[in-house]
C-alpha atoms as a PDB file:
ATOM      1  CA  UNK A   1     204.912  61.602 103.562  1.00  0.00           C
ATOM      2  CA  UNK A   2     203.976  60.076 106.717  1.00  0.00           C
ATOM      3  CA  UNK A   3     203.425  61.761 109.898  1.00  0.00           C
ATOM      4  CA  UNK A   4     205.822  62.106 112.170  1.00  0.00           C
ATOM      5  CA  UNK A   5     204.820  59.765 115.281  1.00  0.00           C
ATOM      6  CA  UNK A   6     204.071  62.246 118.428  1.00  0.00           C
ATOM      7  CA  UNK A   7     206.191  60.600 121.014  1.00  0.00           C
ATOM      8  CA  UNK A   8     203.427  61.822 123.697  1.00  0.00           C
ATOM      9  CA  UNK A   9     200.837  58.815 123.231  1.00  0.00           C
ATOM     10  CA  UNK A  10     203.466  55.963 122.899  1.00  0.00           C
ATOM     11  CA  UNK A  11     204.965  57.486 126.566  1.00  0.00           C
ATOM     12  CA  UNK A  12     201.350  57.252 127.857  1.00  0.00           C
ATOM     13  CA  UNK A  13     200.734  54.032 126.786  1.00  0.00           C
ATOM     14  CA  UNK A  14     204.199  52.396 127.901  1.00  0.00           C
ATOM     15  CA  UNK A  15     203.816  54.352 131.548  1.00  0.00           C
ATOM     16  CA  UNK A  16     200.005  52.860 131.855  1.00  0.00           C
ATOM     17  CA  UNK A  17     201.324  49.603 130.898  1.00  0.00           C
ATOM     18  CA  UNK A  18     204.608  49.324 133.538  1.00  0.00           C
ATOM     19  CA  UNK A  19     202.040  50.509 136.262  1.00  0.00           C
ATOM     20  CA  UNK A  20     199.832  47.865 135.634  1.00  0.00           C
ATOM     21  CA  UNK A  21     202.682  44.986 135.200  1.00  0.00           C
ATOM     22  CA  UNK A  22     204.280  47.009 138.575  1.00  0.00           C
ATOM     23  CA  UNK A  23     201.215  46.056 140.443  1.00  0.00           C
ATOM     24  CA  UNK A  24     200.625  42.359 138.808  1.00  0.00           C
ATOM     25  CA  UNK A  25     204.414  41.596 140.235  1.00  0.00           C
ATOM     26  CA  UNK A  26     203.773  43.263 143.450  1.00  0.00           C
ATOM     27  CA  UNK A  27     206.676  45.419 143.389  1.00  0.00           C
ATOM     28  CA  UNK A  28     206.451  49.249 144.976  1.00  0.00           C
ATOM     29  CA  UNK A  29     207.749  51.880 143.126  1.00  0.00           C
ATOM     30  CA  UNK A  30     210.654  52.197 145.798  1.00  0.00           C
ATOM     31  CA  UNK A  31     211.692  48.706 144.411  1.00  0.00           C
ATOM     32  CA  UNK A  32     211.308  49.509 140.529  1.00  0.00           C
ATOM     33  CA  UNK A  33     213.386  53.000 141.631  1.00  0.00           C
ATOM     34  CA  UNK A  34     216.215  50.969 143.509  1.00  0.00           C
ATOM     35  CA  UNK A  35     216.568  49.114 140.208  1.00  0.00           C
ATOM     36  CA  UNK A  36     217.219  51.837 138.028  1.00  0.00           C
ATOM     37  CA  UNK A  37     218.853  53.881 140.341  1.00  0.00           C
ATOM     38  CA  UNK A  38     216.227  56.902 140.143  1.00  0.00           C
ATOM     39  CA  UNK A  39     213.978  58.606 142.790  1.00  0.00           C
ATOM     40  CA  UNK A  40     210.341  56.871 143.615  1.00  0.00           C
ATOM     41  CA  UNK A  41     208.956  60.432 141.742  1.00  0.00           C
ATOM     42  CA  UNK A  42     210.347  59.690 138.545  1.00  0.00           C
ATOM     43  CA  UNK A  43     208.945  56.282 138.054  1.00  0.00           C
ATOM     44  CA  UNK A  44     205.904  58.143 139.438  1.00  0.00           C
ATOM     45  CA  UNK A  45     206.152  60.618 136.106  1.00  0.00           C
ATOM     46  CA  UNK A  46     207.387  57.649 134.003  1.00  0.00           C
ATOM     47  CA  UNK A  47     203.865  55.578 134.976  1.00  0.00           C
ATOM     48  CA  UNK A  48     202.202  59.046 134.141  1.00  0.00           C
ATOM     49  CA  UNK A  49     203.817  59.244 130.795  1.00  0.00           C
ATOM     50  CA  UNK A  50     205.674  62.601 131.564  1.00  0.00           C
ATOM     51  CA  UNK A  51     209.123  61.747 130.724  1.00  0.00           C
ATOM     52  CA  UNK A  52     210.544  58.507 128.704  1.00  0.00           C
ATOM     53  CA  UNK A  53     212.449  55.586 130.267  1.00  0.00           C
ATOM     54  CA  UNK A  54     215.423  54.712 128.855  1.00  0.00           C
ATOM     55  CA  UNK A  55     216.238  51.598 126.515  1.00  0.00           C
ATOM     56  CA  UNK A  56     218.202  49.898 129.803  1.00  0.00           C
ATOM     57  CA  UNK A  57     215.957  51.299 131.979  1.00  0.00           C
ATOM     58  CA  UNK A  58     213.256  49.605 130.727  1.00  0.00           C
ATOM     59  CA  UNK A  59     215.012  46.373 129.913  1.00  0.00           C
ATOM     60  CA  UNK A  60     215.419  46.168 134.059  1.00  0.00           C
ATOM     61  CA  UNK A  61     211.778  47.433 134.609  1.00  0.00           C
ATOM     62  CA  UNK A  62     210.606  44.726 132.253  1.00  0.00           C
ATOM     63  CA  UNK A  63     213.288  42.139 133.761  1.00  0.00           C
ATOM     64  CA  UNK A  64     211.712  42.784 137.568  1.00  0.00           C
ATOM     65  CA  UNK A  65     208.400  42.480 136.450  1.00  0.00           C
ATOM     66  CA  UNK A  66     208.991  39.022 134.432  1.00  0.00           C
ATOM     67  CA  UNK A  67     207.745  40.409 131.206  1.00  0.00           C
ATOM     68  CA  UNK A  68     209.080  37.841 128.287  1.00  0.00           C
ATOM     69  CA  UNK A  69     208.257  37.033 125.013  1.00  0.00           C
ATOM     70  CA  UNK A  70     205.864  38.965 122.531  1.00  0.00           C
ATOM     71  CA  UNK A  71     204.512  41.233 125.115  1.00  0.00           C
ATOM     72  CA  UNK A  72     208.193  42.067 126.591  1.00  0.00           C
ATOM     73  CA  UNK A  73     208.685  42.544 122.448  1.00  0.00           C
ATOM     74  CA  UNK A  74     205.935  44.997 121.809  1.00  0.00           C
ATOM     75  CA  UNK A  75     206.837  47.040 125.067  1.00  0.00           C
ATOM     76  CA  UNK A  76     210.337  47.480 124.049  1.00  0.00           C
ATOM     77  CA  UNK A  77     209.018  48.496 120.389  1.00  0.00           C
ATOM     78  CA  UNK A  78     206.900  50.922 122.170  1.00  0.00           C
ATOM     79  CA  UNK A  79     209.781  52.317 124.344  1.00  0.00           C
ATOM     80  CA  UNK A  80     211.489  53.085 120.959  1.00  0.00           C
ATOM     81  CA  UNK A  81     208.590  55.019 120.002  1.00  0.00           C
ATOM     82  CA  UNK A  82     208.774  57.336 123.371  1.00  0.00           C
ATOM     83  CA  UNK A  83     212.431  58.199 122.195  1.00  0.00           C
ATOM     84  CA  UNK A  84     211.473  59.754 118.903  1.00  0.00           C
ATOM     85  CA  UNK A  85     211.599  63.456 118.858  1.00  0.00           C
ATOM     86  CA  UNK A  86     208.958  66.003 118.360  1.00  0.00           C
ATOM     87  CA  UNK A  87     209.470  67.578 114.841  1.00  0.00           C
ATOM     88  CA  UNK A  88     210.756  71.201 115.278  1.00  0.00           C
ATOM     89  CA  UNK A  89     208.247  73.714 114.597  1.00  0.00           C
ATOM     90  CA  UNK A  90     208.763  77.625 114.257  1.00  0.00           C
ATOM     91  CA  UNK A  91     206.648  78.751 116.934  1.00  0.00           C
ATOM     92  CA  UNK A  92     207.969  76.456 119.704  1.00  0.00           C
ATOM     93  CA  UNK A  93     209.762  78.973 122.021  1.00  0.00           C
ATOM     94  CA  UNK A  94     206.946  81.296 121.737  1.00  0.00           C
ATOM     95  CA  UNK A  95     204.990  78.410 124.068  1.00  0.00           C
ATOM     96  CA  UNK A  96     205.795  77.890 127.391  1.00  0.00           C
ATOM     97  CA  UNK A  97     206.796  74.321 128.402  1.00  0.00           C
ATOM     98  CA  UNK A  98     204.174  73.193 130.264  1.00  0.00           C
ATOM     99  CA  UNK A  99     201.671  74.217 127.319  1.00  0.00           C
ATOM    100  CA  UNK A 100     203.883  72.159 124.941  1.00  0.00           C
ATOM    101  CA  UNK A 101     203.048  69.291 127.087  1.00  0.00           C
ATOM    102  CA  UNK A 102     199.114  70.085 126.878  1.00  0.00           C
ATOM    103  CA  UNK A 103     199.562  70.161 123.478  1.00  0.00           C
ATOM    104  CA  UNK A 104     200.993  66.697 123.260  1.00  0.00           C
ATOM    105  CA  UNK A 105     198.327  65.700 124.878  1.00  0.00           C
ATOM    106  CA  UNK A 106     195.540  67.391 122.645  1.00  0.00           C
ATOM    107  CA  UNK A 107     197.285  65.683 119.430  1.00  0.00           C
ATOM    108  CA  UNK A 108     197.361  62.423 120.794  1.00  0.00           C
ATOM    109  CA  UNK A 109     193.819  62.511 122.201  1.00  0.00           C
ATOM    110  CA  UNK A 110     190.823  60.449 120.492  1.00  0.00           C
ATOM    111  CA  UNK A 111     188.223  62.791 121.761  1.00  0.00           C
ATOM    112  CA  UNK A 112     188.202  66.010 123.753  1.00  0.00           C
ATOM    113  CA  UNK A 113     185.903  67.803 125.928  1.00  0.00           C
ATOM    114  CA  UNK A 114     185.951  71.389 126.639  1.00  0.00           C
ATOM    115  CA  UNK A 115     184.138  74.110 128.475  1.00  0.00           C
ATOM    116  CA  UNK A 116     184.649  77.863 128.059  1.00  0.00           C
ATOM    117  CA  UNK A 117     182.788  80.322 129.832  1.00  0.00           C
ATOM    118  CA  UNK A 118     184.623  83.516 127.996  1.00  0.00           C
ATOM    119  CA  UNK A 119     186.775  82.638 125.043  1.00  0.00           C
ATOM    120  CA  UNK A 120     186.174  80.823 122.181  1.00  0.00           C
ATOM    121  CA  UNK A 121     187.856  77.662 122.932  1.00  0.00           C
ATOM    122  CA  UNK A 122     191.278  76.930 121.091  1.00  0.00           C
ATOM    123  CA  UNK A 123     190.399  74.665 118.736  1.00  0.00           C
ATOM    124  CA  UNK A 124     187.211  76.685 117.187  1.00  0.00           C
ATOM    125  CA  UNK A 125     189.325  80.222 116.574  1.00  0.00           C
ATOM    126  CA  UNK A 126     189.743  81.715 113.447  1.00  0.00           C
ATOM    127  CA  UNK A 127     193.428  83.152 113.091  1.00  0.00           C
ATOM    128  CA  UNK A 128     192.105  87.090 113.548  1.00  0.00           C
ATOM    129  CA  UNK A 129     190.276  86.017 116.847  1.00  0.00           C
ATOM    130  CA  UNK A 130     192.911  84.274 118.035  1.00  0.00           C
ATOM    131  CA  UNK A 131     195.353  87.293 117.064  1.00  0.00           C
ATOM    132  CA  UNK A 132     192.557  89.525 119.098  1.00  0.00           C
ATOM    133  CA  UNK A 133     193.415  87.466 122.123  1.00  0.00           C
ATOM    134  CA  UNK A 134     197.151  87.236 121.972  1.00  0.00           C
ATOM    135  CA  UNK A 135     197.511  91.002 120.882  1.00  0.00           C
ATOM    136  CA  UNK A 136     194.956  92.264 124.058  1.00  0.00           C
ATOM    137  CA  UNK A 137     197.267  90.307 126.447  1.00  0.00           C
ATOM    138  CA  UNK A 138     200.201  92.363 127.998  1.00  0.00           C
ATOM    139  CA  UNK A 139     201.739  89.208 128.675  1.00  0.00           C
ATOM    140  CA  UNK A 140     202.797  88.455 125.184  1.00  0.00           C
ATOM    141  CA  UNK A 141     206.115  90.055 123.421  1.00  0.00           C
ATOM    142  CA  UNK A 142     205.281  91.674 119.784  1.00  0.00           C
ATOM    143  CA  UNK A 143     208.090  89.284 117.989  1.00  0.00           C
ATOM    144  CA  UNK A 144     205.762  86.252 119.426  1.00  0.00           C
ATOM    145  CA  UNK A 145     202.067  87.059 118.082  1.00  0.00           C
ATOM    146  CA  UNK A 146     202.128  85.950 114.743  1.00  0.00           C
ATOM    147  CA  UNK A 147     204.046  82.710 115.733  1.00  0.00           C
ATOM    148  CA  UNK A 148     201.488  82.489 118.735  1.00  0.00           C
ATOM    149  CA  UNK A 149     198.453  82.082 116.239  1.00  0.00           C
ATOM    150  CA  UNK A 150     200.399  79.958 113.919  1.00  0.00           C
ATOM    151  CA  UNK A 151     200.537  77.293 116.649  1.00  0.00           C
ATOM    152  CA  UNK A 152     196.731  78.101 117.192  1.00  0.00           C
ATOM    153  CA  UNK A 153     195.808  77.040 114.064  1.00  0.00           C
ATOM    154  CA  UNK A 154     198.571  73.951 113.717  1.00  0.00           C
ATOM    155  CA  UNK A 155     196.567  72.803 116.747  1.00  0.00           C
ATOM    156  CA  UNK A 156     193.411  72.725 114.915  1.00  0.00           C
ATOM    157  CA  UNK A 157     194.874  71.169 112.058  1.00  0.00           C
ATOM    158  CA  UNK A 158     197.112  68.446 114.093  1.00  0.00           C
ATOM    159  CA  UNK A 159     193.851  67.295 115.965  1.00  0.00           C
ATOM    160  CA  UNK A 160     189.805  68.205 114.239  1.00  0.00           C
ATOM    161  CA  UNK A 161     190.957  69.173 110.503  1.00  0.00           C
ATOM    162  CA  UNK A 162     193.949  66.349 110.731  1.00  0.00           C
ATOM    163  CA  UNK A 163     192.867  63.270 108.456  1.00  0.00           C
ATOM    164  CA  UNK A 164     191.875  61.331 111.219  1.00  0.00           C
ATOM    165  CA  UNK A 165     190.486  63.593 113.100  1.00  0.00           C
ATOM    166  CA  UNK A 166     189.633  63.241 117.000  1.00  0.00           C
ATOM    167  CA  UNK A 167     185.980  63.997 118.556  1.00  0.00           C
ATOM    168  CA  UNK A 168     185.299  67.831 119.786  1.00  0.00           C
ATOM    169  CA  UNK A 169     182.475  68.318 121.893  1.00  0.00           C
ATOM    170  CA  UNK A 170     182.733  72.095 123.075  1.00  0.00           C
ATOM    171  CA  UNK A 171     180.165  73.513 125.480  1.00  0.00           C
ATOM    172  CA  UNK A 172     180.259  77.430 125.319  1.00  0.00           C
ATOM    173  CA  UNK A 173     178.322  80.100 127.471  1.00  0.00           C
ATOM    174  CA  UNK A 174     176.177  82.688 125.257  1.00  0.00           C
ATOM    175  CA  UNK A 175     178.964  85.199 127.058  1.00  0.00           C
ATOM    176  CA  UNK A 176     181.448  84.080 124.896  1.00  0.00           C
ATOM    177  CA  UNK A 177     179.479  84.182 121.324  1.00  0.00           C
ATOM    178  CA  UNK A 178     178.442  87.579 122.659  1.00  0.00           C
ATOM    179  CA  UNK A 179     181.939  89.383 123.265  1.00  0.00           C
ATOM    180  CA  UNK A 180     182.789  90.885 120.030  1.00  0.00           C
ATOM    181  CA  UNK A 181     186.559  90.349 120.188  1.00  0.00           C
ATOM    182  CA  UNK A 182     188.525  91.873 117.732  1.00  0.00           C
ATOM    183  CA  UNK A 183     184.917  94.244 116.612  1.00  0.00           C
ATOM    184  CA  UNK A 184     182.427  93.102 114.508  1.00  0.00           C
ATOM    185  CA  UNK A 185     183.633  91.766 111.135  1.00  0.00           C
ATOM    186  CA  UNK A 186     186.419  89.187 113.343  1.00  0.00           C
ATOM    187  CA  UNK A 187     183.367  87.900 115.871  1.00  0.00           C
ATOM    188  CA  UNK A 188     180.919  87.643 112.730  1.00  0.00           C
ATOM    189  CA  UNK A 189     183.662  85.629 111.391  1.00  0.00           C
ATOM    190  CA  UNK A 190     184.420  83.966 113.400  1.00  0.00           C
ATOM    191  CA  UNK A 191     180.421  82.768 114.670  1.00  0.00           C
ATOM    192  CA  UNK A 192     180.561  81.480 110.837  1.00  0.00           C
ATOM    193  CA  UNK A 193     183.641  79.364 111.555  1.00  0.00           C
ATOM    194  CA  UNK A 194     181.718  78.138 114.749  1.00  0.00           C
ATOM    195  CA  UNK A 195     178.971  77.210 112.781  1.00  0.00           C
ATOM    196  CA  UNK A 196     180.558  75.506 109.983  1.00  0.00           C
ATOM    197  CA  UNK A 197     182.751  73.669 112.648  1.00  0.00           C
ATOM    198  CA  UNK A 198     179.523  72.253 113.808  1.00  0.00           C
ATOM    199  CA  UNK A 199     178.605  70.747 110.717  1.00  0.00           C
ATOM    200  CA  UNK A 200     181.228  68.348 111.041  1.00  0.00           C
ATOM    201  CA  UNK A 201     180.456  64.514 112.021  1.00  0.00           C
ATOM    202  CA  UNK A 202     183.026  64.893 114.868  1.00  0.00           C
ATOM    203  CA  UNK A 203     182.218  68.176 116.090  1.00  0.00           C
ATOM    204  CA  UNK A 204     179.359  68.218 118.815  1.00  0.00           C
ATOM    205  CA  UNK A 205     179.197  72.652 119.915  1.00  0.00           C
ATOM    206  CA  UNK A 206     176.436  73.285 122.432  1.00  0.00           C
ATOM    207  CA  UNK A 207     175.616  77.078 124.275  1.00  0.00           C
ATOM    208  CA  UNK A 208     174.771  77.415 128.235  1.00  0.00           C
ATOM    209  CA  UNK A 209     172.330  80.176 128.037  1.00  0.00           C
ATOM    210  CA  UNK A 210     171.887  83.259 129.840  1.00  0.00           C
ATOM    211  CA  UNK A 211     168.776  81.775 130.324  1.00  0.00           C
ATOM    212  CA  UNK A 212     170.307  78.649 132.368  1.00  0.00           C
ATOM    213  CA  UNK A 213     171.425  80.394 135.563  1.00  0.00           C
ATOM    214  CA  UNK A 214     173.849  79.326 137.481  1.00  0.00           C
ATOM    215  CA  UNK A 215     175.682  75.896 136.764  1.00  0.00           C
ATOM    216  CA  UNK A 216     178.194  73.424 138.063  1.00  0.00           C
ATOM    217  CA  UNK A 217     180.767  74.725 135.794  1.00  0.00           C
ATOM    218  CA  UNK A 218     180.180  78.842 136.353  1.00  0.00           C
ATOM    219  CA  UNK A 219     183.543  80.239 136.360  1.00  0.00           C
ATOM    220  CA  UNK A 220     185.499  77.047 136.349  1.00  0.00           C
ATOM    221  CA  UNK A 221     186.592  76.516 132.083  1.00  0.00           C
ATOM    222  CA  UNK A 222     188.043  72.820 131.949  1.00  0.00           C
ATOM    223  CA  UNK A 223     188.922  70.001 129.179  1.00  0.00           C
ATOM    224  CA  UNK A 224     188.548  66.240 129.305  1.00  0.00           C
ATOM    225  CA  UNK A 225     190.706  64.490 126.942  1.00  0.00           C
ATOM    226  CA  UNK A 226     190.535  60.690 125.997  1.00  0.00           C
ATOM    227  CA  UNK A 227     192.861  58.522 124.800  1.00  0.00           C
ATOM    228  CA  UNK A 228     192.524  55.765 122.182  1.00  0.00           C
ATOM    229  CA  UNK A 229     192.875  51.853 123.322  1.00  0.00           C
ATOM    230  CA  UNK A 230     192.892  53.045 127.037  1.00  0.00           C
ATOM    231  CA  UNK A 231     189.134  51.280 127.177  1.00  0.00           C
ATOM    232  CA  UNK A 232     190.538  47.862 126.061  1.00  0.00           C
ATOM    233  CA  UNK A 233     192.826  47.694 129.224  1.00  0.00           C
ATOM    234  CA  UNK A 234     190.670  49.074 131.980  1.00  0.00           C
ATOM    235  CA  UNK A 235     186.786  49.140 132.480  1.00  0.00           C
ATOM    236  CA  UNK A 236     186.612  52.568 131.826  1.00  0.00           C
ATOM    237  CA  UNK A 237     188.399  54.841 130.317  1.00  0.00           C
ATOM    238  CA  UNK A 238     190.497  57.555 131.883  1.00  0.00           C
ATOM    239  CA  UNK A 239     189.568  61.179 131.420  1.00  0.00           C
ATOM    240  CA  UNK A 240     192.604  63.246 131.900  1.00  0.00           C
ATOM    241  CA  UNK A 241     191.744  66.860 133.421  1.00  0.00           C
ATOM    242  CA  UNK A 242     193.338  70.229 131.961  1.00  0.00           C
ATOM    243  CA  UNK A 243     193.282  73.046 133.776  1.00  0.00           C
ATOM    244  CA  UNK A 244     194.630  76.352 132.705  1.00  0.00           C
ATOM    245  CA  UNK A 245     195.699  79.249 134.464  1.00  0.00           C
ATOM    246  CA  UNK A 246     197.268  82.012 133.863  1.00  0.00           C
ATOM    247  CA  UNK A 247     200.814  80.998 133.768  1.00  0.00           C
ATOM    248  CA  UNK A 248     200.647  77.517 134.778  1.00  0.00           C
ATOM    249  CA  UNK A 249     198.410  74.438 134.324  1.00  0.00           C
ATOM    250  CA  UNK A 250     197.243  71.392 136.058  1.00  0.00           C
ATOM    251  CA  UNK A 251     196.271  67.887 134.761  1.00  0.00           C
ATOM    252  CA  UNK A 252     194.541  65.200 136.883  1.00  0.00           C
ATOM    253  CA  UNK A 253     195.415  61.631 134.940  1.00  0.00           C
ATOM    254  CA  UNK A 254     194.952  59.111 138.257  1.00  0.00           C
ATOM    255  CA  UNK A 255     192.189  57.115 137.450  1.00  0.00           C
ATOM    256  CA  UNK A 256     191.190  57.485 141.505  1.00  0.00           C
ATOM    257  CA  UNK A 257     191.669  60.891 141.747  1.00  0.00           C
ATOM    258  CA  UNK A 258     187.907  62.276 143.384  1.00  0.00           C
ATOM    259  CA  UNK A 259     188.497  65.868 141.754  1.00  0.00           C
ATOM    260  CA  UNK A 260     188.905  63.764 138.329  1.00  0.00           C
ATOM    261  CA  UNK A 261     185.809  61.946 138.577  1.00  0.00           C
ATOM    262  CA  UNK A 262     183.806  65.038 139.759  1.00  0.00           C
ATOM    263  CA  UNK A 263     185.081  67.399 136.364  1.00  0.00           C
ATOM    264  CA  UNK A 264     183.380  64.207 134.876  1.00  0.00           C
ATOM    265  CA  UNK A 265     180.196  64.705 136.374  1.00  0.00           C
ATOM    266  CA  UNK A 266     180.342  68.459 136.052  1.00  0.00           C
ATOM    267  CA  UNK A 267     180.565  67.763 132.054  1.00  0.00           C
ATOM    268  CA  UNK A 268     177.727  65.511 132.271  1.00  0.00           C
ATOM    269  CA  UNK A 269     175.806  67.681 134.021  1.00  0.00           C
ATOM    270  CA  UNK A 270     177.080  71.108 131.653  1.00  0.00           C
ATOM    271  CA  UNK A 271     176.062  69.131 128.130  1.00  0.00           C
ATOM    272  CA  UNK A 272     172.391  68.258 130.099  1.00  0.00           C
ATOM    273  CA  UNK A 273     171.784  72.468 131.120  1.00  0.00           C
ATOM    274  CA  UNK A 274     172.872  73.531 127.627  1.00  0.00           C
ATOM    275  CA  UNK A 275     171.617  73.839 124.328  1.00  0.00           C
ATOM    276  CA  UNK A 276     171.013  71.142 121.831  1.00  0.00           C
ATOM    277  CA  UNK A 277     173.386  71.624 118.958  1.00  0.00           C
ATOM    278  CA  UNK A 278     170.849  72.263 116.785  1.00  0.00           C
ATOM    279  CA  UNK A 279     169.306  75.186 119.299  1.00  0.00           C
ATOM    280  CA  UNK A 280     172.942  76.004 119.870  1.00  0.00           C
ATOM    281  CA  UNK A 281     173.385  76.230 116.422  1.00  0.00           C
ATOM    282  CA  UNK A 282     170.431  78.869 115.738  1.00  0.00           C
ATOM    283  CA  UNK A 283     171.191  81.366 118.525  1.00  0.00           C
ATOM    284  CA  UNK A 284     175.014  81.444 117.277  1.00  0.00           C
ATOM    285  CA  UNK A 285     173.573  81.842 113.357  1.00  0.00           C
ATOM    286  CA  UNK A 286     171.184  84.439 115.329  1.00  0.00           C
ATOM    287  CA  UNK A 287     173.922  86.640 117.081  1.00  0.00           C
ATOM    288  CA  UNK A 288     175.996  86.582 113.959  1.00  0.00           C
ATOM    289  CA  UNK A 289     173.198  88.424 112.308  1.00  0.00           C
ATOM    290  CA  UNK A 290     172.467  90.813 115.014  1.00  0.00           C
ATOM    291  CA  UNK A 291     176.544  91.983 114.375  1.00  0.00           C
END
């Protein structure tokens, strides 16, 4: 059966594309808002592929910028796309909304970039660690745990163990390979799983260690997530920021935005200070036996 289409990249790629065809007719977002009788902010989120544009909507987006023919025909294909629901899952509720819309994201991404300075990051945990986590947190109600780690693992298995499978490149600090959550037998576990992950042609895992010092990233986890296609429209490709909090979460998409650029140079900087993945790869098989 096929999969389901995730309506998340076809909203990203319409929004990228009305921006761009926006500036090209030298219309303002006031103008495209007057149009379709909506606030300057919402063709603001529309451009940023955070909410879908209706079929009429669009039909007098693409009308003021004087899209026609087979382009106005594959933007209008794509619009039907962005209306397609998410399949229901059973552990929906259990996420808050704004982390449903992260995990849109993740799904749809070709290649993402992570840094974790005390957890295993997301995608790596086994379903006991991950349990650990959710159980230790006071934040969580009982009823939710076990559909909290189901959506763990549906993550992993929507985006690196999916059958086209996007890049992971994970940078870790020794910290977090070191902090036996759950005891013993779940972190030795679970440094297998990290290990085996990084046999994988599209898994890249590297350590910061102790031994590094201080870095550009100390205290500051992040991910960079990349889309497919985006580099065939603009010189470079945009890096979209996550950041997590506790109960919220910020994402920096503009292609301009300074803070985006310097998360960028951060990462360069974090994959230069730490471990090769095969040195990475021995201290994790190294702390796993000292468990």
């Amino acid at each position: 059966m096929a999969k389901p289409i995730n309506p998340t990249m076809p909203k990203r790629q319409l929004g990228l594309a009305l921006a761009k065809l926006r500036d090209q007719a030298g219309a303002s977002r006031e103008d495209a808002a007057e149009v379709i009788e909506c606030s300057p902010s919402k063709i603001s989120r529309i451009e940023h592929g955070q909410v879908g544009v209706r079929a009429a909507e669009l039909t007098l987006l693409l009308d003021l910028y004087s899209v026609a023919g087979a382009e106005r025909e594959a933007l209008e294909a794509l619009g039907r796309e962005t209306r397609q629901r998410r399949p229901r899952t059973t552990f929906g509720k259990a996420m808050p909304e704004w982390f449903r819309r992260y995990v849109g994201l993740e799904e749809a991404a070709s290649e993402i970039r992570t840094y974790d300075s005390e957890l295993v990051t997301g995608l790596a945990q086994t379903p006991n660690y991950a349990r650990a986590l959710i159980v230790a947190s006071p934040l969580h109600n009982p009823p939710d745990v076990d559909r909290l780690v189901e959506a763990r693992i549906a993550r992993q298995q929507a985006t690196i163990t999916a059958e086209k499978p996007c890049q992971l490149w994970a940078v870790m600090t020794e910290g977090v390979i070191r902090t036996a959550v759950g005891g013993p037998d779940v972190m030795r576990a679970q440094l297998q799983h990290i290990l085996e992950l990084g046999e994988l042609p599209h898994v890249t895992i590297q350590i910061m260690p102790f031994s590094a010092g201080a870095h550009a990233a100390s205290g500051f986890p992040f991910s960079l997530l990349r889309f497919p296609d985006e580099g065939e429209r603009d010189a470079e490709p945009t890096d979209v920021v996550y950041l997590e909090e506790l109960s919220s979460a910020a994402l920096l998409d503009r292609p301009d935005d300074e803070q985006r650029q310097q998360y960028v140079t951060v990462w360069n900087h974090l994959v230069e200070r730490a471990l090769s993945p095969t040195d990475s790869h021995r201290l994790v098989d190294t702390v796993r036996r000292e468990l």
